[in-house]
N, C-alpha and C. Protein backbone atom coordinates (compact mmCIF):
# COMPACT_ATOMS: atom_id res chain seq x y z
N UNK A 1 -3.52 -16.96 6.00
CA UNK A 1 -2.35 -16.58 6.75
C UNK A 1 -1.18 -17.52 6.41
N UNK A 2 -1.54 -19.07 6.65
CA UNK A 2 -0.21 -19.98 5.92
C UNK A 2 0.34 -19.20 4.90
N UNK A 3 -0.86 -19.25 3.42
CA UNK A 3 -0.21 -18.73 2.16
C UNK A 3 0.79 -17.59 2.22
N UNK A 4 0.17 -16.38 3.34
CA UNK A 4 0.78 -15.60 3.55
C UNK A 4 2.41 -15.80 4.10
N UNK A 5 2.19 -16.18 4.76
CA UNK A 5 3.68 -16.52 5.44
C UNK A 5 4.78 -17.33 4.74
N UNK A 6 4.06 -18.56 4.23
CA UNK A 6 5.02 -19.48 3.27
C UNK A 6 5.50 -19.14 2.09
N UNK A 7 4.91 -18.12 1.19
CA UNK A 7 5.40 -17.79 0.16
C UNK A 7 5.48 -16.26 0.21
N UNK A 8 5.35 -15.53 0.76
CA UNK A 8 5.58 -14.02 1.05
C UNK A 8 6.79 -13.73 1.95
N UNK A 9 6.12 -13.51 3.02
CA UNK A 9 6.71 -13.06 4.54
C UNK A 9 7.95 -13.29 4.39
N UNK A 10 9.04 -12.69 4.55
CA UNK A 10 10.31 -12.85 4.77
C UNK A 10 11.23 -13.39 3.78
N UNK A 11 10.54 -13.55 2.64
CA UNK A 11 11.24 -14.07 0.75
C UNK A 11 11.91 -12.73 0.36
N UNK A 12 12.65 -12.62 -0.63
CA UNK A 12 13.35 -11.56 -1.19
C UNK A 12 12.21 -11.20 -2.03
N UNK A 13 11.95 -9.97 -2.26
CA UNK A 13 11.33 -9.51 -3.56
C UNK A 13 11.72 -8.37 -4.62
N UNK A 14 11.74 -8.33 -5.42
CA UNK A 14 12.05 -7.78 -6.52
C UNK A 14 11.67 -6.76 -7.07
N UNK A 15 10.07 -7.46 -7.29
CA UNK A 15 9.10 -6.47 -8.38
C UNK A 15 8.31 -5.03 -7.37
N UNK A 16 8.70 -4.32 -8.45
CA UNK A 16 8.23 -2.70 -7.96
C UNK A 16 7.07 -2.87 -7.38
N UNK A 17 5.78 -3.65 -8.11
CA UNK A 17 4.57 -3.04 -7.87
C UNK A 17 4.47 -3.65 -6.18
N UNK A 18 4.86 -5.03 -6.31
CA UNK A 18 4.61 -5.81 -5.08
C UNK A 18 5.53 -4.89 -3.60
N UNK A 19 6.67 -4.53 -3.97
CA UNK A 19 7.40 -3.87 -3.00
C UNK A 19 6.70 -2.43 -2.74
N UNK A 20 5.82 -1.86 -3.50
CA UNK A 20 4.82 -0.66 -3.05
C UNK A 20 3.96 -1.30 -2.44
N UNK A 21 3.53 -2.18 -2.76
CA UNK A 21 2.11 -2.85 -2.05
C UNK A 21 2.66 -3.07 -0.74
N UNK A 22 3.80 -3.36 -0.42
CA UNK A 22 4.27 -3.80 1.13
C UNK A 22 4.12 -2.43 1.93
N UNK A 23 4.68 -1.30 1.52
CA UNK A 23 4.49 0.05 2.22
C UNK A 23 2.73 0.36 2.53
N UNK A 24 1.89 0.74 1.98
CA UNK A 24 0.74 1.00 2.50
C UNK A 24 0.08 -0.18 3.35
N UNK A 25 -0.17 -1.48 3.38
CA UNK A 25 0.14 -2.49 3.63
C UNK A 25 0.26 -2.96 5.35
N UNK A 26 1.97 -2.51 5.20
CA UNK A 26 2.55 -2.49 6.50
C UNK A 26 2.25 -0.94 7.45
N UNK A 27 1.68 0.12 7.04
CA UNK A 27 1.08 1.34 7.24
C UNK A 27 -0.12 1.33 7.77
N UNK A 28 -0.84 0.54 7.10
CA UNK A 28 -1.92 -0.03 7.48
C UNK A 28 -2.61 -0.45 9.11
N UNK A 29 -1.20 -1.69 9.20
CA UNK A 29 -1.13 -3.04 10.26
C UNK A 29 -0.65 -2.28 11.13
N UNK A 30 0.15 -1.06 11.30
CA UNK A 30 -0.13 0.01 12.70
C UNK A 30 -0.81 -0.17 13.84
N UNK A 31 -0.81 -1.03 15.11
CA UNK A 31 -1.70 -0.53 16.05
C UNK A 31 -2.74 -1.96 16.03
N UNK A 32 -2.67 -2.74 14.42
CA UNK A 32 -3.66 -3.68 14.21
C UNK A 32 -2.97 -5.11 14.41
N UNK A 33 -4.03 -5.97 14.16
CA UNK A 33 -3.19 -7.55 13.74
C UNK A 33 -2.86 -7.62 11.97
N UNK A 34 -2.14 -8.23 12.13
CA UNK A 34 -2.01 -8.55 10.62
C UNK A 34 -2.86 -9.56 9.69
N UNK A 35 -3.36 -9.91 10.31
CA UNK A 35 -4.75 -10.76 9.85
C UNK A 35 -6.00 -10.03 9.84
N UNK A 36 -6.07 -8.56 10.41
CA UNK A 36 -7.02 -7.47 9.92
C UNK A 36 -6.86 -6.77 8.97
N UNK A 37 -5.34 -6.65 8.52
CA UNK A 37 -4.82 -6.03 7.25
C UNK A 37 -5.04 -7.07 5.91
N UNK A 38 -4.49 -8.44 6.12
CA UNK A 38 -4.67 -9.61 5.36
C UNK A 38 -5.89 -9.63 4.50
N UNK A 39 -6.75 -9.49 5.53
CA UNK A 39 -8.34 -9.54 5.11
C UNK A 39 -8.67 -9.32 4.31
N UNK A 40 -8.44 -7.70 4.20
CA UNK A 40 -8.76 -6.23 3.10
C UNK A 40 -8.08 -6.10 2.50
N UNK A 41 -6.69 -6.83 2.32
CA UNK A 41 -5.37 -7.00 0.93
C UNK A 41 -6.05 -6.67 -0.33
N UNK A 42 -7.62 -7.64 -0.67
CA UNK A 42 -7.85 -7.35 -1.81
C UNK A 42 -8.57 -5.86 -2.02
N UNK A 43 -9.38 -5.44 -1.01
CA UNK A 43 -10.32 -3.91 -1.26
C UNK A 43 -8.84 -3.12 -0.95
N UNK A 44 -7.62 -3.27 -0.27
CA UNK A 44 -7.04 -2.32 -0.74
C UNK A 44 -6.53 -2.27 -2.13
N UNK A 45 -6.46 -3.58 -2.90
CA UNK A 45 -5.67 -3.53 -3.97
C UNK A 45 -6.98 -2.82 -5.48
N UNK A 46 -8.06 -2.61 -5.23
CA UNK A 46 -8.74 -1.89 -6.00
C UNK A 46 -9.10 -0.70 -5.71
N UNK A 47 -9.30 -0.26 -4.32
CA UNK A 47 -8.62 1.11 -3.88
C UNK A 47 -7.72 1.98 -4.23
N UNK A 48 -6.40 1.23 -4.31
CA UNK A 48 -5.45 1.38 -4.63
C UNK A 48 -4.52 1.34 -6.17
N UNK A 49 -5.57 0.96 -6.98
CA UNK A 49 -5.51 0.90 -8.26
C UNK A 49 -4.27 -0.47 -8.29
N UNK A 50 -4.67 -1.31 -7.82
CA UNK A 50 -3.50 -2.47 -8.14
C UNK A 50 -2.48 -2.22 -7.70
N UNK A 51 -2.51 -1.17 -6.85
CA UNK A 51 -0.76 -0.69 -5.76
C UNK A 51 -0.12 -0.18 -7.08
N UNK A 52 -0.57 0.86 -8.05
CA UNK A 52 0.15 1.05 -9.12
C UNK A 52 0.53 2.47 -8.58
N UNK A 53 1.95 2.55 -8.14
CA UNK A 53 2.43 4.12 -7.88
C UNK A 53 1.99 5.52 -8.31
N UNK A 54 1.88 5.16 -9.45
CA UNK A 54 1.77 6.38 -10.12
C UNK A 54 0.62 6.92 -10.10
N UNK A 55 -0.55 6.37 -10.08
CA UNK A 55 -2.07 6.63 -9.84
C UNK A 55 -1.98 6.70 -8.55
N UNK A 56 -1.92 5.88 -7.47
CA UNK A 56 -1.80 6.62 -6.22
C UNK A 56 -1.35 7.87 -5.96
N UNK A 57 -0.09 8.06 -6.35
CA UNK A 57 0.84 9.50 -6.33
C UNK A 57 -0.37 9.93 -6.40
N UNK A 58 -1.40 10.10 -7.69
CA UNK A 58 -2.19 11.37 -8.11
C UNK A 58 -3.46 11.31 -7.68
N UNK A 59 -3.76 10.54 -6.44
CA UNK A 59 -4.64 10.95 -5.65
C UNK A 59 -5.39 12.09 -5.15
N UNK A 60 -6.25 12.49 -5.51
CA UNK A 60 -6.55 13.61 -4.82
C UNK A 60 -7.37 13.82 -3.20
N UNK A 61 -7.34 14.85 -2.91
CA UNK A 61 -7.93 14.69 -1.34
C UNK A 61 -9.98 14.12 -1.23
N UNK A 62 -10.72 14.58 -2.41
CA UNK A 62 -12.09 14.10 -2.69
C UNK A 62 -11.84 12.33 -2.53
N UNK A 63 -11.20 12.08 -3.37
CA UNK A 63 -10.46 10.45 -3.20
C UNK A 63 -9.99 9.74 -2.30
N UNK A 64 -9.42 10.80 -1.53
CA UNK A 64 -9.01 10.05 0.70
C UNK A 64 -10.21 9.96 1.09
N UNK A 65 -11.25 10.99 1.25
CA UNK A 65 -12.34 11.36 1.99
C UNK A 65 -13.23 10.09 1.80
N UNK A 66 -13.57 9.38 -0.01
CA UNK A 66 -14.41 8.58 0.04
C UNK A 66 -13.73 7.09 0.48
N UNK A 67 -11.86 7.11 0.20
CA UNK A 67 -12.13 5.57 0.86
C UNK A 67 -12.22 5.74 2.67
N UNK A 68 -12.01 6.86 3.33
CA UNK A 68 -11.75 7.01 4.74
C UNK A 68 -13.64 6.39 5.05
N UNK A 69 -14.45 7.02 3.68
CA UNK A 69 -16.10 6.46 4.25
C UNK A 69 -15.97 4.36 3.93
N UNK A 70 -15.06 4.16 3.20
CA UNK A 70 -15.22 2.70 2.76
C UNK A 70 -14.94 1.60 3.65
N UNK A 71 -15.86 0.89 4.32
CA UNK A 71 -15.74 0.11 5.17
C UNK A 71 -14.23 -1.21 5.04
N UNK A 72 -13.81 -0.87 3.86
CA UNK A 72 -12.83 -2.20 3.46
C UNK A 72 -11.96 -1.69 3.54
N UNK A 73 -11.33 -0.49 3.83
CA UNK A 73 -10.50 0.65 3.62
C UNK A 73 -9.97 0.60 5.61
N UNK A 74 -9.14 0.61 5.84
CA UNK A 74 -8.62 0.95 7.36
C UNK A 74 -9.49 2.13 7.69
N UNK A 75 -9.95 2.84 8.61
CA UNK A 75 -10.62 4.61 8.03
C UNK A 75 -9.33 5.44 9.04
N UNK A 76 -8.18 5.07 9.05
CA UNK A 76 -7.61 6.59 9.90
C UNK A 76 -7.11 7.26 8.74
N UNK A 77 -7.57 8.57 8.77
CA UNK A 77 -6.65 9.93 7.87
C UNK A 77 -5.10 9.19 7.49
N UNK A 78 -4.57 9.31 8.59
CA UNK A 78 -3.47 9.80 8.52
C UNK A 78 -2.21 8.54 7.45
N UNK A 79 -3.15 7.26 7.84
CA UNK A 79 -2.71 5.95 7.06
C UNK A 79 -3.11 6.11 5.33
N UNK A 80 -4.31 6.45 5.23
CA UNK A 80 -4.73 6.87 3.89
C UNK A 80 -4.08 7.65 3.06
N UNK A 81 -3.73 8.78 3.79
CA UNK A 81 -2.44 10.08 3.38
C UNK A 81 -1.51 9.84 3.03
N UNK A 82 -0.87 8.90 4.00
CA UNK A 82 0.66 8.16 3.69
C UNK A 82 0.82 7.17 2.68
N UNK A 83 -0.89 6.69 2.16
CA UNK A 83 -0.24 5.35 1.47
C UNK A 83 0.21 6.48 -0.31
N UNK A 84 -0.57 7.66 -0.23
CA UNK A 84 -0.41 8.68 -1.25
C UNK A 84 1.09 9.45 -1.15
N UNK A 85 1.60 9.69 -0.07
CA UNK A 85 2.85 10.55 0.27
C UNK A 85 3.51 8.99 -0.03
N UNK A 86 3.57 8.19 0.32
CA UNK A 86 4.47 7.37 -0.16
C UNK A 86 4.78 6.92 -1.21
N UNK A 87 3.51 6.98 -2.12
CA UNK A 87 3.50 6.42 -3.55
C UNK A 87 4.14 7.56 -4.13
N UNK A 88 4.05 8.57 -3.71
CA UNK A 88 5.64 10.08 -4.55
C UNK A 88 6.80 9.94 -3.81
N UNK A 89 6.59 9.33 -2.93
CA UNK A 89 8.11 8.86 -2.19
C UNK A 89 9.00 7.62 -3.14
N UNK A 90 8.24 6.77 -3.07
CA UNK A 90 8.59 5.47 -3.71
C UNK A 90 9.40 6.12 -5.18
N UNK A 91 8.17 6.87 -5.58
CA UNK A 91 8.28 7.10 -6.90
C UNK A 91 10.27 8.39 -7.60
N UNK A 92 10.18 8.78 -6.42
CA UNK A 92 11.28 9.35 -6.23
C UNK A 92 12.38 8.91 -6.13
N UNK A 93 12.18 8.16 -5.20
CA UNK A 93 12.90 6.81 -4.89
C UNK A 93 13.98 6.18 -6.02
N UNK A 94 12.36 5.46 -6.90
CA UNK A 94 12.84 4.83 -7.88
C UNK A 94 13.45 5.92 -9.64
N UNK A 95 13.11 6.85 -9.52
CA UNK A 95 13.58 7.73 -10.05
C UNK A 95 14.95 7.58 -9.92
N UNK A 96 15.23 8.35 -8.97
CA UNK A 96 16.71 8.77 -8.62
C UNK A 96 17.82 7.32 -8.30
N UNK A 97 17.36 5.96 -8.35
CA UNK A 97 18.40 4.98 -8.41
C UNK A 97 17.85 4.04 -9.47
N UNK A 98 16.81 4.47 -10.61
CA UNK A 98 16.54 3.41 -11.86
C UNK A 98 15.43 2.80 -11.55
N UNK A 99 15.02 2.24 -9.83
CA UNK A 99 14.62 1.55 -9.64
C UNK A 99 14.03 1.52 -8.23
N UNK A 100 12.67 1.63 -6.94
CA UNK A 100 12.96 1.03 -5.96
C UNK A 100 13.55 0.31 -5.49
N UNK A 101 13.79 -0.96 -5.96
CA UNK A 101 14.31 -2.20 -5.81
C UNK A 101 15.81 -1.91 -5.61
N UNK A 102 16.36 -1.00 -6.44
CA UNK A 102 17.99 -0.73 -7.11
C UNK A 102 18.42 -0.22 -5.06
């Protein structure tokens, strides 16, 4: 949690992949502590293919179903869904101004 806070939390950031990783992430921590999200940072980040947009985007629904069974995985639907609707959000996003970040 220090690490977390001292060099993350509230710093400017830049890079695409890391600023996607904050959306599912903070989607996540809904309802939770943030030290239950913290935890599973890493099983989401292989879940999640390294928070790489574009493979998320192309998620399919067989692919929600098995991380909703994955204990390292948050299990609500509706967080799982979004971290996919967001990764074509993002991706739109960054389309249409060069950049998320932009």
């Amino acid at each position: 949690m220090r690490t977390y806070h001292d060099e993350e939390w509230g710093l400017p950031c830049y890079d695409e992949r890391t600023l996607f990783e904050f959306l599912p992430l903070e989607a996540a921590q809904a309802g939770l502590s943030w030290r239950t999200v913290l935890h599973r940072r890493a099983r989401y980040r292989r879940a999640f293919a390294g928070f790489n947009p574009e493979r998320v985007a192309a998620v399919g629904e067989a692919y929600v179903e098995r991380l909703l069974a994955d204990p390292g995985v948050i299990g609500n639907r509706h967080k799982v869904r979004a971290t996919v609707t967001n990764a074509q959000r993002f991706l739109a996003v960054a389309g249409e101004f060069g950049s998320f970040d932009a």
